[in-house]
Every structure is written in structure tokens, then in C-alpha cells.
N, C-alpha and C. Protein backbone atom coordinates (compact mmCIF):
# COMPACT_ATOMS: atom_id res chain seq x y z
N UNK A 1 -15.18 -19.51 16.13
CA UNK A 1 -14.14 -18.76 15.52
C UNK A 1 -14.28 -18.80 14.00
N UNK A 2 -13.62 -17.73 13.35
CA UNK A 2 -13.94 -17.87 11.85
C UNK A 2 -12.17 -17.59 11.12
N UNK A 3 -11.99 -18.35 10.25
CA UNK A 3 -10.57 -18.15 9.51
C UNK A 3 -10.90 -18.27 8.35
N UNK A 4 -9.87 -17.14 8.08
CA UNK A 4 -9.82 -15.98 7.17
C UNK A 4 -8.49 -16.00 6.01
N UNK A 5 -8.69 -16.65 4.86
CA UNK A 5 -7.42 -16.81 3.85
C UNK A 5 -7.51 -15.82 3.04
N UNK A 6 -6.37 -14.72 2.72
CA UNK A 6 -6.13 -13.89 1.81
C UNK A 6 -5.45 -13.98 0.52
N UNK A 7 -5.80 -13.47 -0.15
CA UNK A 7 -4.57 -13.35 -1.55
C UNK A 7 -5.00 -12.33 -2.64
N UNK A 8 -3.97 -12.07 -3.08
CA UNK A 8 -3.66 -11.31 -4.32
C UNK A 8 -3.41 -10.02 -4.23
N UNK A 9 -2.16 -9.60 -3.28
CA UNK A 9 -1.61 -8.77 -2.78
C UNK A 9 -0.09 -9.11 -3.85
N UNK A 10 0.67 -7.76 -4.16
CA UNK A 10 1.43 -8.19 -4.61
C UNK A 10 2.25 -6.59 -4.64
N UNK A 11 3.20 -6.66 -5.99
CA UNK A 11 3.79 -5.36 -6.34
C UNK A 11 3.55 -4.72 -7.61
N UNK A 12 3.36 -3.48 -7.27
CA UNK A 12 2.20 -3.05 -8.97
C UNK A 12 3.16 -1.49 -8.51
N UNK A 13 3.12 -1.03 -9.96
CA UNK A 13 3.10 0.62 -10.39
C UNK A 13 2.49 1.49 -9.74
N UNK A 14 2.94 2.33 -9.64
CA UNK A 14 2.18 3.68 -8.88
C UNK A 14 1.10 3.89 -10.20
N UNK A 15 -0.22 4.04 -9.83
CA UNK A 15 -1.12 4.61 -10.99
C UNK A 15 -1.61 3.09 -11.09
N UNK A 16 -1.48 1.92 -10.51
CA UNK A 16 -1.50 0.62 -10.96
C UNK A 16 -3.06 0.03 -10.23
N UNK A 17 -3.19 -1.92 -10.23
CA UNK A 17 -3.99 -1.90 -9.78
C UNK A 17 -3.79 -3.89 -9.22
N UNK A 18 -4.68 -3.76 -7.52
CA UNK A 18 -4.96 -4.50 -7.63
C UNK A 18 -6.34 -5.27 -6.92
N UNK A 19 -6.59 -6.95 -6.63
CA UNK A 19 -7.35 -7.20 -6.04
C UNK A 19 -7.64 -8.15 -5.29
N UNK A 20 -7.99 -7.92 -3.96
CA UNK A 20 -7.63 -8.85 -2.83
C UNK A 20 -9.01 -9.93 -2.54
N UNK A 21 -8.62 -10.75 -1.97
CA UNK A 21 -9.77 -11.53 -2.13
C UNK A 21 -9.65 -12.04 -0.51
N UNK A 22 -10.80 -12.59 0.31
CA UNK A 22 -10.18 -12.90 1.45
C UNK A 22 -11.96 -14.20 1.70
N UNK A 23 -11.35 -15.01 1.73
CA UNK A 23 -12.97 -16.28 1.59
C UNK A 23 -12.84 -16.58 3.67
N UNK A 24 -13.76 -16.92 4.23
CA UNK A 24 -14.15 -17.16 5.41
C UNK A 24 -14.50 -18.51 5.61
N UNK A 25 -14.08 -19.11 6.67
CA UNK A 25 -14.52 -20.32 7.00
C UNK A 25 -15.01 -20.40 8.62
N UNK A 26 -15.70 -21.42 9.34
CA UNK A 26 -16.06 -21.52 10.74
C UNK A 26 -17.19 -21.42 10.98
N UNK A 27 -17.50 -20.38 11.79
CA UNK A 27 -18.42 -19.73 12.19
C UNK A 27 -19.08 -18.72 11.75
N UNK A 28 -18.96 -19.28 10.49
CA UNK A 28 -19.56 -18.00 9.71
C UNK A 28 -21.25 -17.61 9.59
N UNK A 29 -21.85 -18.17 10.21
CA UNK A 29 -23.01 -17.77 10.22
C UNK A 29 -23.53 -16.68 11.24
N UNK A 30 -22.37 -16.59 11.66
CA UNK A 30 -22.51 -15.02 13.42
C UNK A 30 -21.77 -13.78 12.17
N UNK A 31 -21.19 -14.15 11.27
CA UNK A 31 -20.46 -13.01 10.61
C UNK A 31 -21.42 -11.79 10.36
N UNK A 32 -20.84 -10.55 10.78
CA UNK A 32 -22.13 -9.61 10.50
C UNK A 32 -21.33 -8.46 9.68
N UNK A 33 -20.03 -7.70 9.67
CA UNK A 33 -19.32 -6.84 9.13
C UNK A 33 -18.39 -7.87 8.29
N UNK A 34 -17.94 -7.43 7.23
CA UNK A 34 -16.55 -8.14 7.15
C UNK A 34 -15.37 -6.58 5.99
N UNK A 35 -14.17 -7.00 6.26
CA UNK A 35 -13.92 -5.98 5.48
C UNK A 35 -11.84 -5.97 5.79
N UNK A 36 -11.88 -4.60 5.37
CA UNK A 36 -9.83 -4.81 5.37
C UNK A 36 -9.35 -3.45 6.26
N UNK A 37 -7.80 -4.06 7.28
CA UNK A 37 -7.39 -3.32 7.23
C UNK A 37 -6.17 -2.96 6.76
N UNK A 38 -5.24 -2.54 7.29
CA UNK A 38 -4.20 -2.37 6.68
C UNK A 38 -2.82 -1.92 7.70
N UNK A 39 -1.69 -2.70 7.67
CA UNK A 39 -0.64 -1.78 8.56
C UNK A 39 0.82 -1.69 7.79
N UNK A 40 1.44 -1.09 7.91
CA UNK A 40 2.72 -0.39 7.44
C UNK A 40 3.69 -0.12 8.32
N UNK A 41 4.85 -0.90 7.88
CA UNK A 41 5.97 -0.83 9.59
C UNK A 41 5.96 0.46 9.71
N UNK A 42 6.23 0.03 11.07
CA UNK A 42 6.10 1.30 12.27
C UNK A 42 4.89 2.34 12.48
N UNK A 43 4.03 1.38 11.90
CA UNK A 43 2.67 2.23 11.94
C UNK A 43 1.64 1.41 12.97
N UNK A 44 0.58 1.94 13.12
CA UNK A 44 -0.52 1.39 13.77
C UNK A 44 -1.50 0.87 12.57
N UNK A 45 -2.18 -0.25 13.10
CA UNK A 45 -3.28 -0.75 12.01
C UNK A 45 -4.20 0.16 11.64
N UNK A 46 -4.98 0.56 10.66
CA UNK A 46 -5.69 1.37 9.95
C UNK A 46 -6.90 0.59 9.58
N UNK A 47 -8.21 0.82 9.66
CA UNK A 47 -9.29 0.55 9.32
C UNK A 47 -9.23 1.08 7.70
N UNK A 48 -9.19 0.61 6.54
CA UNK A 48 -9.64 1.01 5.60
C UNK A 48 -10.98 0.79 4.83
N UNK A 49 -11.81 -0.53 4.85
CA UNK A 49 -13.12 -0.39 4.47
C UNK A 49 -13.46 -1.54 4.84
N UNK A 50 -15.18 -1.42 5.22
CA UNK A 50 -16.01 -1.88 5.76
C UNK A 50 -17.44 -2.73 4.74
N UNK A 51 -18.11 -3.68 5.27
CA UNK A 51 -18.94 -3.82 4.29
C UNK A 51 -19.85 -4.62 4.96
N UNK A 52 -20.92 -4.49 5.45
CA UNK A 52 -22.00 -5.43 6.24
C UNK A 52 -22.47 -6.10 5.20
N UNK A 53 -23.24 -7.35 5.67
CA UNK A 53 -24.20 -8.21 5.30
C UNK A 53 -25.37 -8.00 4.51
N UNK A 54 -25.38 -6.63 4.85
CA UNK A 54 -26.17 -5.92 3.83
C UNK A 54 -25.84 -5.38 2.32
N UNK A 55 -24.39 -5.17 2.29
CA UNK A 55 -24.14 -4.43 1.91
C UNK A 55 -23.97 -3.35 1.72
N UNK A 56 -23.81 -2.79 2.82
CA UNK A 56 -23.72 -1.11 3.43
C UNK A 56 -21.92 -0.48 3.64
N UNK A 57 -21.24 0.25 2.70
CA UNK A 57 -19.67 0.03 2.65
C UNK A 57 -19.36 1.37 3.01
N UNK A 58 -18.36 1.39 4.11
CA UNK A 58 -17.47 2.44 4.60
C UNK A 58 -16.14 2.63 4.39
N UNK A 59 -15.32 4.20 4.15
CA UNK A 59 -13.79 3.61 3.22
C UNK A 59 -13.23 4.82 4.28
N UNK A 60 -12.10 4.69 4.75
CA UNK A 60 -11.32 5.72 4.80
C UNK A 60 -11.35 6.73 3.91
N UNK A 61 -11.19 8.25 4.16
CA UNK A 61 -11.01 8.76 3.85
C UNK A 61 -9.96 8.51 2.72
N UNK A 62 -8.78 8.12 3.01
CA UNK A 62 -7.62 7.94 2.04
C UNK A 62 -7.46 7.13 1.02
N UNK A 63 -8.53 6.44 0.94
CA UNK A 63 -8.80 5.67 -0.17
C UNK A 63 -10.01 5.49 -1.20
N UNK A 64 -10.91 6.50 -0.40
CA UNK A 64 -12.33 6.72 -0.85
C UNK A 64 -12.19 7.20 -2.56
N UNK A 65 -13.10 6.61 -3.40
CA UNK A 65 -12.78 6.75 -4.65
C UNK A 65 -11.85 6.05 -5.87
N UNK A 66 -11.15 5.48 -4.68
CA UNK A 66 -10.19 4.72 -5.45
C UNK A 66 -9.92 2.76 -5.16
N UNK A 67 -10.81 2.59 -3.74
CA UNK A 67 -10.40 1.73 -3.34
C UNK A 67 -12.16 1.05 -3.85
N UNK A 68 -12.77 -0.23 -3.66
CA UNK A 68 -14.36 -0.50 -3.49
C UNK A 68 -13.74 -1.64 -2.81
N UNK A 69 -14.53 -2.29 -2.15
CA UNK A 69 -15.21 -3.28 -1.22
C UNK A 69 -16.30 -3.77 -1.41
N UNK A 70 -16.28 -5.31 -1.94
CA UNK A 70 -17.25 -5.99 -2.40
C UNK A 70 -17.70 -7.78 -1.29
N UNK A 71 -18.66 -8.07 -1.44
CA UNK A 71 -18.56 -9.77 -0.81
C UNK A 71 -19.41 -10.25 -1.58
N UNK A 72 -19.42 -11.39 -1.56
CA UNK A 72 -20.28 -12.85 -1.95
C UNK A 72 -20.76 -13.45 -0.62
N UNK A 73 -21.83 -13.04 -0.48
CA UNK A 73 -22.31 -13.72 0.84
C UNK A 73 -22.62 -15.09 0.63
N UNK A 74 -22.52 -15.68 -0.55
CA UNK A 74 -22.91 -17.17 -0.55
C UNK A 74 -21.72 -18.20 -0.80
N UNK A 75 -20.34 -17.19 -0.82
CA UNK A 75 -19.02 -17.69 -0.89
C UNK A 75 -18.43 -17.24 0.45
N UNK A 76 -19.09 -16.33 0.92
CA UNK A 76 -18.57 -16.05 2.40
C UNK A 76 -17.25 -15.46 1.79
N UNK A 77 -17.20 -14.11 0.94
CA UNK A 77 -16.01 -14.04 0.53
C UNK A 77 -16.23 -12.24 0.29
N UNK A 78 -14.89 -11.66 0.65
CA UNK A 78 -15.34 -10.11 0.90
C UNK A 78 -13.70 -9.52 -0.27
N UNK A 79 -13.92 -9.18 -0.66
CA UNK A 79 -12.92 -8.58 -2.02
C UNK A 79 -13.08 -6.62 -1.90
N UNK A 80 -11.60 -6.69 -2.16
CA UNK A 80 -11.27 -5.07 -2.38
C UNK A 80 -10.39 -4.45 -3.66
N UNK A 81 -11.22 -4.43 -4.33
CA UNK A 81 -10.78 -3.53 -5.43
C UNK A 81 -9.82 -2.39 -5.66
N UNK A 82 -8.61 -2.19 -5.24
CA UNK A 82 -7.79 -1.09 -5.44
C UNK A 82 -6.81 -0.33 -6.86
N UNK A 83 -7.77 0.42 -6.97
CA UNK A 83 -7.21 1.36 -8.31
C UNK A 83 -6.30 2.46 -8.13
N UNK A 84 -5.60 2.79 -8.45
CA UNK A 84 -4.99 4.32 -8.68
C UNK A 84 -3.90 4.21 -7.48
N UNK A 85 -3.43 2.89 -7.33
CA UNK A 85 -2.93 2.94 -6.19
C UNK A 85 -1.65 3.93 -6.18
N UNK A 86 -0.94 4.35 -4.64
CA UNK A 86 0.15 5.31 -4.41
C UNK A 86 0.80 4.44 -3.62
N UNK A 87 2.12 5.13 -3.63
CA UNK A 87 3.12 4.40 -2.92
C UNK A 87 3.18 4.55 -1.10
N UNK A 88 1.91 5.34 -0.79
CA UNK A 88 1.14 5.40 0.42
C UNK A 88 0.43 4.28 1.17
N UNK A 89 -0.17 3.68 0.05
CA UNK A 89 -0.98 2.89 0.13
C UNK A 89 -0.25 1.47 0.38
N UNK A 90 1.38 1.19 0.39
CA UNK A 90 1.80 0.04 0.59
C UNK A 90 2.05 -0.47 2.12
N UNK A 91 1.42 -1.36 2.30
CA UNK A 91 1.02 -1.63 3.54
C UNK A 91 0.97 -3.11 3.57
N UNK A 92 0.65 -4.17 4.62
CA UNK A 92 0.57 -5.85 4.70
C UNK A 92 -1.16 -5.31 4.97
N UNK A 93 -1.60 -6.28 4.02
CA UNK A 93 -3.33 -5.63 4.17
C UNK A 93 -4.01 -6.81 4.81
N UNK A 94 -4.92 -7.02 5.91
CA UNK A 94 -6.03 -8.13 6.10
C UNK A 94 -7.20 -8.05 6.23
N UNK A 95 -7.76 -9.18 5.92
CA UNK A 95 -9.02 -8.93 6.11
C UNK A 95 -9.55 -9.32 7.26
N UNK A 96 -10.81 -8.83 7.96
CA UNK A 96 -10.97 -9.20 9.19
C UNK A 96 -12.88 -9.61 9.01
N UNK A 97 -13.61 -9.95 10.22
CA UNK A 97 -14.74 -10.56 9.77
C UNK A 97 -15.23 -10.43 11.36
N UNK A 98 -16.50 -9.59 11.54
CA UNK A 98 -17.01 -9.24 12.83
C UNK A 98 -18.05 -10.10 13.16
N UNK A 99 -17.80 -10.73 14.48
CA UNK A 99 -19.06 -11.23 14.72
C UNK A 99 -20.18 -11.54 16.05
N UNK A 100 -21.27 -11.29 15.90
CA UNK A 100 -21.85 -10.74 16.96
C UNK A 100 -22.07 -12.12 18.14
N UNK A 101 -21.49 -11.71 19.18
CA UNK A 101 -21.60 -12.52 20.24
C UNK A 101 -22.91 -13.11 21.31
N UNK A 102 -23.09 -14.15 21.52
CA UNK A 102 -24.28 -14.75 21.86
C UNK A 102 -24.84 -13.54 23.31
N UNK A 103 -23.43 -13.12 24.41
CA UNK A 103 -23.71 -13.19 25.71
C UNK A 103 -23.82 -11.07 25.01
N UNK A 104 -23.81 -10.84 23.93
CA UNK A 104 -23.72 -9.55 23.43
C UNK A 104 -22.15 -8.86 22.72
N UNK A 105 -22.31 -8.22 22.25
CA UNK A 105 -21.25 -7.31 21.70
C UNK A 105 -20.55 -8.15 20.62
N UNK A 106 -19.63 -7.57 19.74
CA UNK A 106 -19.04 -8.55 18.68
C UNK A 106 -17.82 -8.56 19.16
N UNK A 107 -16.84 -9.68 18.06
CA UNK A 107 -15.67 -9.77 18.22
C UNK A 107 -14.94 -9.96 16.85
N UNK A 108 -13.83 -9.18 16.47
CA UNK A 108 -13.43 -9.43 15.44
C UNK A 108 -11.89 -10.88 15.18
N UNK A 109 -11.83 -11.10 13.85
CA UNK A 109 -11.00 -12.29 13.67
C UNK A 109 -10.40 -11.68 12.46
N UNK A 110 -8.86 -11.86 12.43
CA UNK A 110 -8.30 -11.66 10.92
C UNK A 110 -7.70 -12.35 10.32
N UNK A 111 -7.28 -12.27 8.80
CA UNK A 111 -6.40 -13.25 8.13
C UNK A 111 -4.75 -12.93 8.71
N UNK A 112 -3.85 -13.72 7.90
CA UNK A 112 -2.80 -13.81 7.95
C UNK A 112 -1.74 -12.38 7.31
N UNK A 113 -3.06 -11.90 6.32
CA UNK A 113 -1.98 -10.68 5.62
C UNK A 113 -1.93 -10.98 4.40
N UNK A 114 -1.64 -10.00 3.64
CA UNK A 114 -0.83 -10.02 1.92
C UNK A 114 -0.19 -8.73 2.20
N UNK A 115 1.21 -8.77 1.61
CA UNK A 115 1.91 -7.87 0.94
C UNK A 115 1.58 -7.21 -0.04
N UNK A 116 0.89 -5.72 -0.06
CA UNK A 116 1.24 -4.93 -0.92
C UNK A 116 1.95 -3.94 -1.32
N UNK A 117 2.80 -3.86 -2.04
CA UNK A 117 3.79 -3.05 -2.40
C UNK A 117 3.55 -2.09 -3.77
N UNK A 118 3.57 -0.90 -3.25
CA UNK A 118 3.65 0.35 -4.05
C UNK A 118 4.78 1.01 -5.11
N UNK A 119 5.16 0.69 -5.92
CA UNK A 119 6.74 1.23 -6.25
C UNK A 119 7.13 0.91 -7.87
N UNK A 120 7.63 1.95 -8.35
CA UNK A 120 8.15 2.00 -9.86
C UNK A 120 9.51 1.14 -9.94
């Protein structure tokens, strides 16, 4: 299993900015994706961006341009950059960390969450 501590979620300005940080511990040597999603009461969880081992990064549409997704593979640590944020975008965000299973297929693990809040 791998656990997953988040922070630096908070409350910022519309037009504002912030940046999440989320470090990995366990089993981290099966880790093969790692990255964030995002949910908003009464919503369903949302995939917002992706980032392999390679460094190969995928964003939602709704955040593309404004959001980046970064890691430290030698901190085991995957960070998301959010600029230009909207009051859309306020959501409890986590990070999650994929990893490929011995008998096949992966399995994902997430943090606890940060609060981000959108609002003047």
C-alpha cells in the first residue's frame, strides 16, 4: 500500500493562485501514474491531471492551461500548480498514486484531501 499526505490547499481570489504538494510513502516502488483529483459536494470525483514516471502529463479539459502537474521522483512527490483559478474550480482536491499489480492490472490509493476554496 502507498500513503499519500497533502497540503497547501487553501482560500485564494478568483484570478488567484495556488500549490498543492502531495509526498508518497510505502510501496512506492510499484508507483507508476501519480496525479490529482478533485470532488465538490454533490458532485462525483473528477480526474483532473495525470503524470507518469516518465513524465508524460494529462489535464482535463477544464483546467488545461491553467493548471501544471509536476513530481520529484526522488522525493516521491507529485505537485500541481494552479493559476487563474475560478470559483469552479473549488473543490476538496487529492492526490492519488497508481500502482501496477504483481498478479496484473493496477490499483489506485489516495490522500486524505485539501480544501480548496474559490471566492472574493
Amino acid at each position: 500500500q502507498v500513503q499519500l499526505v497533502e497540503s497547501g490547499g487553501g482560500l485564494v481570489q478568483p484570478g488567484g493562485s495556488l500549490r498543492l504538494s502531495c509526498a508518497a510513502s510505502g510501496s512506492i516502488f510499484s508507483i507508476y501514474d501519480m496525479g490529482w483529483d478533485r470532488q465538490a459536494p454533490g458532485k462525483q470525483r473528477e480526474r483532473v491531471a495525470t503524470i507518469t514516471s516518465g513524465g508524460i502529463t494529462n489535464y482535463a479539459d477544464s483546467v488545461k492551461g491553467r493548471f501544471t502537474i509536476s513530481r520529484d521522483n526522488a522525493k516521491n512527490t507529485v505537485y500541481l500548480q494552479m493559476n487563474s483559478l475560478k470559483p469552479e474550480d473549488t473543490a476538496v482536491y487529492y492526490c492519488y498514486a497508481e500502482r501496477i499489480l504483481i498478479v496484473g492490472g493496477a490499483t489506485n490509493d489516495w490522500g486524505q484531501g485539501t480544501q480548496v476554496t474559490v471566492s472574493s
